[in-house]
Protein backbone atom coordinates (compact mmCIF):
# COMPACT_ATOMS: atom_id res chain seq x y z
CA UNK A 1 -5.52 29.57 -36.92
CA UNK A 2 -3.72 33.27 -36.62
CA UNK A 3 -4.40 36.50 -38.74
CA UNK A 4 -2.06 38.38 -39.54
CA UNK A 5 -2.73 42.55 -39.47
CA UNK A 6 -0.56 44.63 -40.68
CA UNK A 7 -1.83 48.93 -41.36
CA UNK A 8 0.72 51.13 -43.24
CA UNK A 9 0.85 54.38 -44.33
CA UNK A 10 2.08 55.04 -47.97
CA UNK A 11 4.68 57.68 -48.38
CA UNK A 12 3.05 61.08 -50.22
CA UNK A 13 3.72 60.24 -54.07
CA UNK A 14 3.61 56.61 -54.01
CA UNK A 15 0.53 54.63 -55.23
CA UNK A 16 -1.11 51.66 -54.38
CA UNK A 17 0.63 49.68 -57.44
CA UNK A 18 3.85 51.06 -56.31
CA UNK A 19 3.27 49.43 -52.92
CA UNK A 20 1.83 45.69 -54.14
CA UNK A 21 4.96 46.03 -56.55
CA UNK A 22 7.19 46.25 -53.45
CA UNK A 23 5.31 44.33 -50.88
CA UNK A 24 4.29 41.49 -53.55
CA UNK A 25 6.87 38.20 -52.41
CA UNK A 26 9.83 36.44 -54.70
CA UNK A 27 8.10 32.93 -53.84
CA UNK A 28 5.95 31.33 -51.07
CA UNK A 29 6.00 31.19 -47.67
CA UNK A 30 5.55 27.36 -47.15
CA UNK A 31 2.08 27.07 -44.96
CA UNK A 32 -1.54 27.12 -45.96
CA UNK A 33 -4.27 29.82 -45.05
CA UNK A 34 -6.40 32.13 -46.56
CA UNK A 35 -5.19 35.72 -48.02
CA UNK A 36 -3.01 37.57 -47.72
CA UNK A 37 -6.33 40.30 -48.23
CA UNK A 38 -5.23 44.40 -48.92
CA UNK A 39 -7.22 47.08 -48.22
CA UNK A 40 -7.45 51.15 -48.48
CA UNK A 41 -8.98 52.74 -45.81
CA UNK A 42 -11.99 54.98 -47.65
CA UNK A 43 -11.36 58.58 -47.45
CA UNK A 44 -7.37 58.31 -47.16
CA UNK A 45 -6.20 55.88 -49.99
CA UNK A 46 -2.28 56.56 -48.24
CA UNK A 47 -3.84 53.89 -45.86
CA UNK A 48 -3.44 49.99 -46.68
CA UNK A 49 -4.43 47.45 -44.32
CA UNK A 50 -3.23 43.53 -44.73
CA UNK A 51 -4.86 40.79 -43.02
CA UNK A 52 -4.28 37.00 -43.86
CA UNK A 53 -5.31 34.10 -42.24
CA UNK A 54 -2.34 31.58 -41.50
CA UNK A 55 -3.06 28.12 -41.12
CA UNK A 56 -0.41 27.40 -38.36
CA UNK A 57 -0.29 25.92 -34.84
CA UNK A 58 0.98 28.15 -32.20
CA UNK A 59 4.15 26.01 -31.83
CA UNK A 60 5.21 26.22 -35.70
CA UNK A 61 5.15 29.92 -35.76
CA UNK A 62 8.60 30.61 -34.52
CA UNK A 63 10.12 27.54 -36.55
CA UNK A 64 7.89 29.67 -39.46
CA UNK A 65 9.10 33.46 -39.15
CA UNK A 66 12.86 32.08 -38.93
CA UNK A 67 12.38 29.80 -41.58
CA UNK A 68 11.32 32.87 -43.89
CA UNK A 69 12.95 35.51 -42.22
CA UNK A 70 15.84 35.97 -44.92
CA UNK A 71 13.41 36.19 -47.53
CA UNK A 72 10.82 38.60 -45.63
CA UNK A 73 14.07 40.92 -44.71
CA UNK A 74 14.39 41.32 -48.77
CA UNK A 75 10.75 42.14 -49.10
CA UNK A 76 10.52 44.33 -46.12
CA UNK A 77 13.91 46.80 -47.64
CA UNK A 78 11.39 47.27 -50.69
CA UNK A 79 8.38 47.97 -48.70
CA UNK A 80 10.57 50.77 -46.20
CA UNK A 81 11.23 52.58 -49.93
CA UNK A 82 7.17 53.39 -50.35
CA UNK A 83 6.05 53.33 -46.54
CA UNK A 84 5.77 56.48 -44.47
CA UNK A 85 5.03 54.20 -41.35
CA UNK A 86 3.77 51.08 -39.73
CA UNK A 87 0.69 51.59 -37.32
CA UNK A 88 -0.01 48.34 -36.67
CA UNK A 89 1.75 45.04 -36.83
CA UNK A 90 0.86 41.50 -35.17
CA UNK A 91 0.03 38.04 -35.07
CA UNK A 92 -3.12 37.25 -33.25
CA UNK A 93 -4.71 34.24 -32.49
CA UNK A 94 -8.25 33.49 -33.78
CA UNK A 95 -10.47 32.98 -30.55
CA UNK A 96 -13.80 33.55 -32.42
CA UNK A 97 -16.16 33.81 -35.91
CA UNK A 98 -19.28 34.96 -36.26
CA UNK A 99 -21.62 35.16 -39.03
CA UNK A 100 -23.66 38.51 -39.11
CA UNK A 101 -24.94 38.29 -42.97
CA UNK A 102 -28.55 37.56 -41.91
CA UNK A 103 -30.60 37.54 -38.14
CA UNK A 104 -31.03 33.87 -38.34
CA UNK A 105 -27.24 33.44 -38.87
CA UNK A 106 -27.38 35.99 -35.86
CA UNK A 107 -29.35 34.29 -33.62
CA UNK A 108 -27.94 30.79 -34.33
CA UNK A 109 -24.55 32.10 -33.67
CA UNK A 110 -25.43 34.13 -30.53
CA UNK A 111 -22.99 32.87 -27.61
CA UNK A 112 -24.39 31.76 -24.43
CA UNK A 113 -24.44 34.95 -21.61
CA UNK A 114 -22.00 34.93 -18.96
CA UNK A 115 -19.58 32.54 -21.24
């Protein structure tokens, strides 16, 4: 499993709707997971964080970004048109999850020291 994390910075004018309008995709990208998620950052609503959870094994994600690479070029021209910047872009490899919603999901979860 990967997550994808992407943090942009609106351009000054443009709205959140402007941005799903541009960033929303012409059809699917072909592989399972969970998301994609957006998020504002509170206090600066210019601020939009994406995260999504791809369902992929580290050998099908080059086959994967060329595969939709035509179509994500499309997408991405729309997004450059309400984006002041990128700060963060990558694909990262889930190594862990934890469950902090209650201290006996806490301490049930807790790894082993020196691990």
């Amino acid at each position: 499993m990967f997550v994808s994390v992407l943090v942009r910075r609106l351009k000054p004018g443009k709205t959140y709707e402007d941005f799903v309008d541009a960033w929303y995709p012409d059809k699917g990208f072909g592989f399972g997971g969970r998301g994609p998620i957006l998020a504002r950052r509170i206090g600066d609503d210019r601020e939009i964080l994406a995260i999504a959870l791809m369902d992929l094994r580290r050998d099908e994600i080059p086959a994967t970004m060329e595969r939709i690479a035509a179509q994500e070029s499309v997408r991405h021209d729309r997004i450059d048109e309400v984006i002041e910047s990128t700060a963060v872009r990558g694909i990262y490899e889930v190594a862990d999850e934890f469950d902090f919603s209650t201290d006996e999901t806490v301490a049930r979860g807790r790894p082993a020291r020196g691990r």
